[in-house]
PDB file of N, CA and C in Angstrom:
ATOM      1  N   UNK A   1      23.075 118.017  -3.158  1.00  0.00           N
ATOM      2  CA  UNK A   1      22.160 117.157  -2.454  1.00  0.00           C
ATOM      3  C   UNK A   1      21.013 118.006  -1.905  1.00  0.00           C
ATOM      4  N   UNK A   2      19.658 117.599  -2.176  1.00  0.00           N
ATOM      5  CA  UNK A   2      18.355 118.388  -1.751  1.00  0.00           C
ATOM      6  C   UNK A   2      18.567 117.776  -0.143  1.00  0.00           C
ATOM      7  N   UNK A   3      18.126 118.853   0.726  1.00  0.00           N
ATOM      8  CA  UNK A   3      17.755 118.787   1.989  1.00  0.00           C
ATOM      9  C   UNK A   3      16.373 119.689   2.314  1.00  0.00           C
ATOM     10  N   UNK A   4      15.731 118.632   3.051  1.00  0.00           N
ATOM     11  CA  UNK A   4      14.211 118.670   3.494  1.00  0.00           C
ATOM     12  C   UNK A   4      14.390 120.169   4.841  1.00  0.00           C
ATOM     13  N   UNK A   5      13.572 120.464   4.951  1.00  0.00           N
ATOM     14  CA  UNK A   5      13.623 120.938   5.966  1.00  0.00           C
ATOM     15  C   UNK A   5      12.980 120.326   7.380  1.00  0.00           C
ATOM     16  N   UNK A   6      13.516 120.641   8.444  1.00  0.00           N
ATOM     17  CA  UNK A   6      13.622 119.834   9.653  1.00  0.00           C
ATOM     18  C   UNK A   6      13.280 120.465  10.688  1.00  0.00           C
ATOM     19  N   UNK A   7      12.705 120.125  12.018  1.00  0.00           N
ATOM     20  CA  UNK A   7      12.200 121.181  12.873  1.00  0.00           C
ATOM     21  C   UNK A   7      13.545 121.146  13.878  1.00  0.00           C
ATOM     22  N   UNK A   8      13.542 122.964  13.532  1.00  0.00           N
ATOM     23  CA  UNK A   8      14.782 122.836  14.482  1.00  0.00           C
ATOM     24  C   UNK A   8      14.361 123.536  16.224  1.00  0.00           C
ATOM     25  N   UNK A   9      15.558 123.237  16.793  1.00  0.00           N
ATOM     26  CA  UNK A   9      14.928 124.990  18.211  1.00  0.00           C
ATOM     27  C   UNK A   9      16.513 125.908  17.656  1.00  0.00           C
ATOM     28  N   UNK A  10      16.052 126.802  18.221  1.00  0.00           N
ATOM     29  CA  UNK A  10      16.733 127.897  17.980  1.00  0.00           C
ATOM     30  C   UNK A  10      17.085 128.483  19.314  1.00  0.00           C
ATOM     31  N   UNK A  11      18.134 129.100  20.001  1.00  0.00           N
ATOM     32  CA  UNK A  11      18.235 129.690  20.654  1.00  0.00           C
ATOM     33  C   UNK A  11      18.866 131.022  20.748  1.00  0.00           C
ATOM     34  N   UNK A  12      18.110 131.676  20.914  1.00  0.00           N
ATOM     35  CA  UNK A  12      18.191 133.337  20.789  1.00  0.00           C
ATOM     36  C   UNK A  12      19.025 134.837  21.727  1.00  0.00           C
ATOM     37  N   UNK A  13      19.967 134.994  21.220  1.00  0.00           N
ATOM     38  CA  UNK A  13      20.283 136.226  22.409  1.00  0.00           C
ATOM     39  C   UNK A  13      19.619 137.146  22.490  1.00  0.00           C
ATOM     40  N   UNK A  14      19.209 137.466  23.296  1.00  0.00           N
ATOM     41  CA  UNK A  14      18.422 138.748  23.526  1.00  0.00           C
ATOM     42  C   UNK A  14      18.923 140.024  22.266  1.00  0.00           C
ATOM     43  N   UNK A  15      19.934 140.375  21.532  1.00  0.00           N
ATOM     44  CA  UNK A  15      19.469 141.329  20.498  1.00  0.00           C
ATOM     45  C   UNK A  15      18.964 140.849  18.794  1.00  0.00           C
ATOM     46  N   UNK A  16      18.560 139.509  18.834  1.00  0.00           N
ATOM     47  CA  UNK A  16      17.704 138.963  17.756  1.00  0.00           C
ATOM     48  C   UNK A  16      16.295 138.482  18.631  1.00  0.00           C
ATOM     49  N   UNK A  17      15.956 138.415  19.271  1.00  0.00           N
ATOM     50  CA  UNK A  17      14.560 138.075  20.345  1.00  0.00           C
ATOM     51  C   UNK A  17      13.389 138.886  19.532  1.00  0.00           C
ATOM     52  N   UNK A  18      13.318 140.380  19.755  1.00  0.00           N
ATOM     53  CA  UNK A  18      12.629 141.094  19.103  1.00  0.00           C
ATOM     54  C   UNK A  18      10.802 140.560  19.347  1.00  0.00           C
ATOM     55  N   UNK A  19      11.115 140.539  20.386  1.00  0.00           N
ATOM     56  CA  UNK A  19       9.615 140.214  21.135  1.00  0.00           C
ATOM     57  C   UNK A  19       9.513 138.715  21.218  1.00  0.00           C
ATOM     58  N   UNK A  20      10.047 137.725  20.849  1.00  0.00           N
ATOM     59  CA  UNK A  20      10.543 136.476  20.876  1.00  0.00           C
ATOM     60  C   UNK A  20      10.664 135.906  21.904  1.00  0.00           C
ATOM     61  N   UNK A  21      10.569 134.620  22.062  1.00  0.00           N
ATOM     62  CA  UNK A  21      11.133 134.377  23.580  1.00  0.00           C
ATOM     63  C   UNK A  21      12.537 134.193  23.273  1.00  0.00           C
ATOM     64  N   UNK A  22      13.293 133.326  24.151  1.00  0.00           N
ATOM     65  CA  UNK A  22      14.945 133.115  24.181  1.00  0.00           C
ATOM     66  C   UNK A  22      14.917 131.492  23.279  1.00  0.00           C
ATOM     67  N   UNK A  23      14.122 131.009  22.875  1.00  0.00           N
ATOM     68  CA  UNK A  23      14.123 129.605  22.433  1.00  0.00           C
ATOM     69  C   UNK A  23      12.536 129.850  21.530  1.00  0.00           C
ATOM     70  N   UNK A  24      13.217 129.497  20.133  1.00  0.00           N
ATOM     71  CA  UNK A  24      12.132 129.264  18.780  1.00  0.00           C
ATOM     72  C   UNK A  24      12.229 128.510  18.654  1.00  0.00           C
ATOM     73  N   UNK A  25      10.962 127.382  17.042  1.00  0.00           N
ATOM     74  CA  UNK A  25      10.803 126.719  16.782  1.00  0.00           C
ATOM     75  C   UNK A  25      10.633 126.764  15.411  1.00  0.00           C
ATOM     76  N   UNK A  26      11.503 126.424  14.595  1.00  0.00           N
ATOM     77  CA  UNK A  26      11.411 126.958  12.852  1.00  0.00           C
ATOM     78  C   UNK A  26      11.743 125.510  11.744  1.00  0.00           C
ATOM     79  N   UNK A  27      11.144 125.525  11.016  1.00  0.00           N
ATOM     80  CA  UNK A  27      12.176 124.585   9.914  1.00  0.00           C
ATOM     81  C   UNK A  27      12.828 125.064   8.973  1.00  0.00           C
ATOM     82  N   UNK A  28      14.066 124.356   9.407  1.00  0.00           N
ATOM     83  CA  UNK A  28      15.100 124.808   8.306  1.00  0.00           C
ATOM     84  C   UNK A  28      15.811 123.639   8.431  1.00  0.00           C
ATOM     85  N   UNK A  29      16.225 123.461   6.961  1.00  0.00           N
ATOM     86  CA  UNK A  29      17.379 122.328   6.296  1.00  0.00           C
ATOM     87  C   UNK A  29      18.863 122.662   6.440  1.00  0.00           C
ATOM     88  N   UNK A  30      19.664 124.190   7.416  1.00  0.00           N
ATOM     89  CA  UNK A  30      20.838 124.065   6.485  1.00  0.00           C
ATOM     90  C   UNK A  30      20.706 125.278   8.196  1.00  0.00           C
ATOM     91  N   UNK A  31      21.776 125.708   8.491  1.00  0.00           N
ATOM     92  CA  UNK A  31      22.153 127.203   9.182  1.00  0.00           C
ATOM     93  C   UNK A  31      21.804 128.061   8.148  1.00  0.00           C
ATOM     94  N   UNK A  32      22.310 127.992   6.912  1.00  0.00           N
ATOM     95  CA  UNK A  32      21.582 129.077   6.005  1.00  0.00           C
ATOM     96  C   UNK A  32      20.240 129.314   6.156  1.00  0.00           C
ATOM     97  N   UNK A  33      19.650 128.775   6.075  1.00  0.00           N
ATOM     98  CA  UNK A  33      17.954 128.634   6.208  1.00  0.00           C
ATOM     99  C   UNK A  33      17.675 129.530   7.520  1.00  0.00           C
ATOM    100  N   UNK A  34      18.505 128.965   8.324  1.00  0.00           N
ATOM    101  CA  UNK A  34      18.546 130.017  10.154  1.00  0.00           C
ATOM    102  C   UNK A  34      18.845 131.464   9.727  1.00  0.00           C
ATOM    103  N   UNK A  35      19.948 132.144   8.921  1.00  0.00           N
ATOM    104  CA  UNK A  35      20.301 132.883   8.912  1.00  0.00           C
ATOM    105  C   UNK A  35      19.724 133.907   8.009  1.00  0.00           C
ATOM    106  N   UNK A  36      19.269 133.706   7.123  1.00  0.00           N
ATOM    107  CA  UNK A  36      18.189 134.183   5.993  1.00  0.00           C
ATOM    108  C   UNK A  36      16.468 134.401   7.119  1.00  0.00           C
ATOM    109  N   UNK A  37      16.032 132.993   7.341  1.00  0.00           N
ATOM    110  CA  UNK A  37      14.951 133.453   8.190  1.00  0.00           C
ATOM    111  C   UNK A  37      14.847 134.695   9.062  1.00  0.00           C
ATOM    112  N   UNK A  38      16.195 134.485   9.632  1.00  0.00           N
ATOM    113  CA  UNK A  38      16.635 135.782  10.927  1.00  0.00           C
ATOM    114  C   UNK A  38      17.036 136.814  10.296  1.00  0.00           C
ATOM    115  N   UNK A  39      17.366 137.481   8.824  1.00  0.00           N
ATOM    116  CA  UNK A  39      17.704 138.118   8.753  1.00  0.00           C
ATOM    117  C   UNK A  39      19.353 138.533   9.252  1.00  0.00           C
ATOM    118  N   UNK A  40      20.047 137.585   9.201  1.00  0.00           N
ATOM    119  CA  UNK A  40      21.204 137.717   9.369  1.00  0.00           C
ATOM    120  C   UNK A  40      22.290 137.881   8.764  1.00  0.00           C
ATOM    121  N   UNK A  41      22.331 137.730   7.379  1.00  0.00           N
ATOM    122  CA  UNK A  41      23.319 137.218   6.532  1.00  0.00           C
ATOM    123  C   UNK A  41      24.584 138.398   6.302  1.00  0.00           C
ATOM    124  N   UNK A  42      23.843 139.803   6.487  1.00  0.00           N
ATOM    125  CA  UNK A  42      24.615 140.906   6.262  1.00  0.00           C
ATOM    126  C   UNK A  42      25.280 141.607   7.881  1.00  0.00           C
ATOM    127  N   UNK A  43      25.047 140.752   8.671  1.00  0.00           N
ATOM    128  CA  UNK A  43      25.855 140.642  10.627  1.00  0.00           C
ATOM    129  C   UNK A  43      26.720 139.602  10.561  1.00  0.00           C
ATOM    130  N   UNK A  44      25.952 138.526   9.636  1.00  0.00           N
ATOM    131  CA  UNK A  44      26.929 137.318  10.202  1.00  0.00           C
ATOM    132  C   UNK A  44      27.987 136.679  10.605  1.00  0.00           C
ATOM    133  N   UNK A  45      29.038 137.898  10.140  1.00  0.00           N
ATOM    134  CA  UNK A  45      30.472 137.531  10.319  1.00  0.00           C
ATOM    135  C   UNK A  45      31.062 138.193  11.203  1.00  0.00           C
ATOM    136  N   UNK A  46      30.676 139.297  11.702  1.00  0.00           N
ATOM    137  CA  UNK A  46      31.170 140.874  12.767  1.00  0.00           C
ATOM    138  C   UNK A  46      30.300 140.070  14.213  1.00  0.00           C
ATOM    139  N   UNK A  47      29.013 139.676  14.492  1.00  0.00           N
ATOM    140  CA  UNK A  47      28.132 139.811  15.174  1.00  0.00           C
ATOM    141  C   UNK A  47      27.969 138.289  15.997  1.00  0.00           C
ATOM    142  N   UNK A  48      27.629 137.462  14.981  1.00  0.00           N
ATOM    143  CA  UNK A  48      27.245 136.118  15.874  1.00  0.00           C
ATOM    144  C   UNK A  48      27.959 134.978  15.671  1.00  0.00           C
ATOM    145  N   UNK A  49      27.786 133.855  16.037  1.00  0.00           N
ATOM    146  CA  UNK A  49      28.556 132.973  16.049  1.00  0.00           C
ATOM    147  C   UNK A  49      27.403 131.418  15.952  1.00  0.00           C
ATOM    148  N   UNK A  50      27.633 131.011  15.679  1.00  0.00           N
ATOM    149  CA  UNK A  50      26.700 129.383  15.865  1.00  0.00           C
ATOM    150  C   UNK A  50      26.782 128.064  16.565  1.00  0.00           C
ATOM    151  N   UNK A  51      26.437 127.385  17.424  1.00  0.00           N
ATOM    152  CA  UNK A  51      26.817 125.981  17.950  1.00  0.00           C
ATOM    153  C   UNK A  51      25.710 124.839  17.357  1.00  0.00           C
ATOM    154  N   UNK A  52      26.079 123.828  17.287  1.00  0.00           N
ATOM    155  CA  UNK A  52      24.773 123.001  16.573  1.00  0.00           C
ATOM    156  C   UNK A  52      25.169 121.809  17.564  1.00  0.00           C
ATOM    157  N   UNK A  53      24.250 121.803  18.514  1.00  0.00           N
ATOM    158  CA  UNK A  53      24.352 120.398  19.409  1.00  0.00           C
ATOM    159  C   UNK A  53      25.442 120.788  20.576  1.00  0.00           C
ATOM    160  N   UNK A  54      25.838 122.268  20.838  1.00  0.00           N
ATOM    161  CA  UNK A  54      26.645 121.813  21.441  1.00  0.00           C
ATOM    162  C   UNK A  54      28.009 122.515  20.913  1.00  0.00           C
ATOM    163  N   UNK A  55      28.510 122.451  19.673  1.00  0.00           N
ATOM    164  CA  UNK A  55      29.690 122.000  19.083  1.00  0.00           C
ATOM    165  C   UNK A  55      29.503 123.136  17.695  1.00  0.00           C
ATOM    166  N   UNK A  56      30.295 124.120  18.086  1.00  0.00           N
ATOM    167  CA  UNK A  56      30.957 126.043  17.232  1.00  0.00           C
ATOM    168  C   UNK A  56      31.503 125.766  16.494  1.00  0.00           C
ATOM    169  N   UNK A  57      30.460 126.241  15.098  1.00  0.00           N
ATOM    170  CA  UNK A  57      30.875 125.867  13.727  1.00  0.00           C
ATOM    171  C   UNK A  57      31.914 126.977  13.191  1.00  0.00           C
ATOM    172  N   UNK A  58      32.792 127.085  13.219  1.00  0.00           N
ATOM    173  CA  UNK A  58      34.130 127.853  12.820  1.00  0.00           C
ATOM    174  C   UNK A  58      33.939 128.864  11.439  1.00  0.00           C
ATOM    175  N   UNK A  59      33.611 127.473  10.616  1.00  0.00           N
ATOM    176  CA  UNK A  59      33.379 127.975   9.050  1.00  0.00           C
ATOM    177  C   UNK A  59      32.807 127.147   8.606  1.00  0.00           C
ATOM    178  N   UNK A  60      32.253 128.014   7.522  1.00  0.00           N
ATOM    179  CA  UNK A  60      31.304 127.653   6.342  1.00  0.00           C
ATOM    180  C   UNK A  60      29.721 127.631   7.243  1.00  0.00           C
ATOM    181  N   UNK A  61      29.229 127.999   7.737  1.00  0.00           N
ATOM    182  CA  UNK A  61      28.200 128.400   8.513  1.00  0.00           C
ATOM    183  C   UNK A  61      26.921 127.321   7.478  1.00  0.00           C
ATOM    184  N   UNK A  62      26.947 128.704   6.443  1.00  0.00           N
ATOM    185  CA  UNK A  62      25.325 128.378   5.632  1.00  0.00           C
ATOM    186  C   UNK A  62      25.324 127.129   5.019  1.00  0.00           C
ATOM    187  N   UNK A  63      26.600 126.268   5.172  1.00  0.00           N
ATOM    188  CA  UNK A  63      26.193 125.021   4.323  1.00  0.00           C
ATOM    189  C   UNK A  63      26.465 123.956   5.418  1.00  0.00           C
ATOM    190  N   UNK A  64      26.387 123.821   6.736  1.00  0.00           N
ATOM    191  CA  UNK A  64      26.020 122.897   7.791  1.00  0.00           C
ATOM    192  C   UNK A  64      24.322 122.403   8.093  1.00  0.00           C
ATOM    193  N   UNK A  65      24.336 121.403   7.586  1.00  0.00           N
ATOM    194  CA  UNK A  65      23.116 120.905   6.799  1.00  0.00           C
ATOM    195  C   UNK A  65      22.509 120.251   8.693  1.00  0.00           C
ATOM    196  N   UNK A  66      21.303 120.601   8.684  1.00  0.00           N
ATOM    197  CA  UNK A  66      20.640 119.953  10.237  1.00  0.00           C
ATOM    198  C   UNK A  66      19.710 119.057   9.535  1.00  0.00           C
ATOM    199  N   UNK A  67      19.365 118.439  10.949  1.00  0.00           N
ATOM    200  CA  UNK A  67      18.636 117.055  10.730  1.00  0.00           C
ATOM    201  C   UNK A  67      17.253 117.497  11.869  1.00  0.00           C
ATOM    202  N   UNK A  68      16.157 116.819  12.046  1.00  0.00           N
ATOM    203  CA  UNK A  68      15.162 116.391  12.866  1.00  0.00           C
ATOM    204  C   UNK A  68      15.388 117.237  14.423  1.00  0.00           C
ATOM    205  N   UNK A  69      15.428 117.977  15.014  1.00  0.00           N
ATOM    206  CA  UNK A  69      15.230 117.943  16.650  1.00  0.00           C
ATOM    207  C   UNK A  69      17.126 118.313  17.105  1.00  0.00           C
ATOM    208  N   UNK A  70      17.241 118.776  16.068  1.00  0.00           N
ATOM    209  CA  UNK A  70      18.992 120.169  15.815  1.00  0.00           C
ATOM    210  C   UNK A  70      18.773 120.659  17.135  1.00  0.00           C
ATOM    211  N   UNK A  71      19.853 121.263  17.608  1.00  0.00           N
ATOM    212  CA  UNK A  71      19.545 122.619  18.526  1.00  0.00           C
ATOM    213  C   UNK A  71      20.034 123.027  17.836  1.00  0.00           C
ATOM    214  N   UNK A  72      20.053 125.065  17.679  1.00  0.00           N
ATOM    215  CA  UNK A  72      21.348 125.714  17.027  1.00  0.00           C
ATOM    216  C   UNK A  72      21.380 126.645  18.491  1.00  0.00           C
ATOM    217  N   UNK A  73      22.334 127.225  18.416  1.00  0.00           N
ATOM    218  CA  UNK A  73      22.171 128.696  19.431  1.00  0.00           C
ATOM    219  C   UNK A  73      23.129 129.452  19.160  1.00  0.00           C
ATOM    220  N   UNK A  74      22.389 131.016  18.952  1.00  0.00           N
ATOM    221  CA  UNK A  74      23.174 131.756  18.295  1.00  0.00           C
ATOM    222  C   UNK A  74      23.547 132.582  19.272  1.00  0.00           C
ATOM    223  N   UNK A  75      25.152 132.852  19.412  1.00  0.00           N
ATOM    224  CA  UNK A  75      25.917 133.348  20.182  1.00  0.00           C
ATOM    225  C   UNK A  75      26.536 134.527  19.647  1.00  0.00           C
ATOM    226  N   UNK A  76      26.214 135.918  20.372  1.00  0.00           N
ATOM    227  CA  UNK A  76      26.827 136.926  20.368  1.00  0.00           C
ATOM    228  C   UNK A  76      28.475 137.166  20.267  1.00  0.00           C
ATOM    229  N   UNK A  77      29.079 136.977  19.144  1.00  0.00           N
ATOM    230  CA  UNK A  77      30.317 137.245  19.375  1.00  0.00           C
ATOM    231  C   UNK A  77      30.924 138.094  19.943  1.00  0.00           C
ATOM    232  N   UNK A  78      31.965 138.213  20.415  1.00  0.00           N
ATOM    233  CA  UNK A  78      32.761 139.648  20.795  1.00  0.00           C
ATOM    234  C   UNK A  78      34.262 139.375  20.624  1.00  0.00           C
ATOM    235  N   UNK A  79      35.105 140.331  21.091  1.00  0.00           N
ATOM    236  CA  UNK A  79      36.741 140.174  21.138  1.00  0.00           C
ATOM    237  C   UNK A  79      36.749 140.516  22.354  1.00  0.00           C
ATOM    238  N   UNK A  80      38.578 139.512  22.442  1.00  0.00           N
ATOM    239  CA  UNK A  80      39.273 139.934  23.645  1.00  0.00           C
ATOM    240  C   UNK A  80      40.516 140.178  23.497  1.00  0.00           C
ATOM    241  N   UNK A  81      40.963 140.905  24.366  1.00  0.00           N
ATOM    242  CA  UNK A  81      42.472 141.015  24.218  1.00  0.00           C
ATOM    243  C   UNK A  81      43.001 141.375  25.649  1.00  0.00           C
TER     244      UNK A  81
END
């Protein structure tokens, strides 16, 4: 299925900012689209994490398809023990 691209916001942790503010404005059709734009694809699994609306996409990241006025916010992963 073709997906359009959509204006999303983005929200940023301070070590993807990179002179940025903490909240962008990009179009993209898919988290893939987020993650490619950002240069992420080769962190993506050690490093960050994703919420879309709210609600931490577990798996399959690059093929969670956004719509119109998305939030995403990308969250610094870490461990605990």
């Amino acid at each position: 299925m073709l997906h359009t691209a959509s204006r999303i916001i983005v929200r940023l942790p301070e070590p993807l900012r990179d002179g940025r503010g903490d909240v962008i404005t990009m179009n993209a059709a898919s988290l893939g689209d987020i993650i490619a734009k950002l240069d992420l694809a080769d962190d993506r699994d050690e490093l960050f994490n994703f919420a879309v609306n709210g609600d931490l996409v577990l798996h399959g990241e690059k093929d969670v398809a956004l719509k119109d006025g998305d939030e995403v916010e990308i969250v610094v992963a870490f461990a605990g023990g």
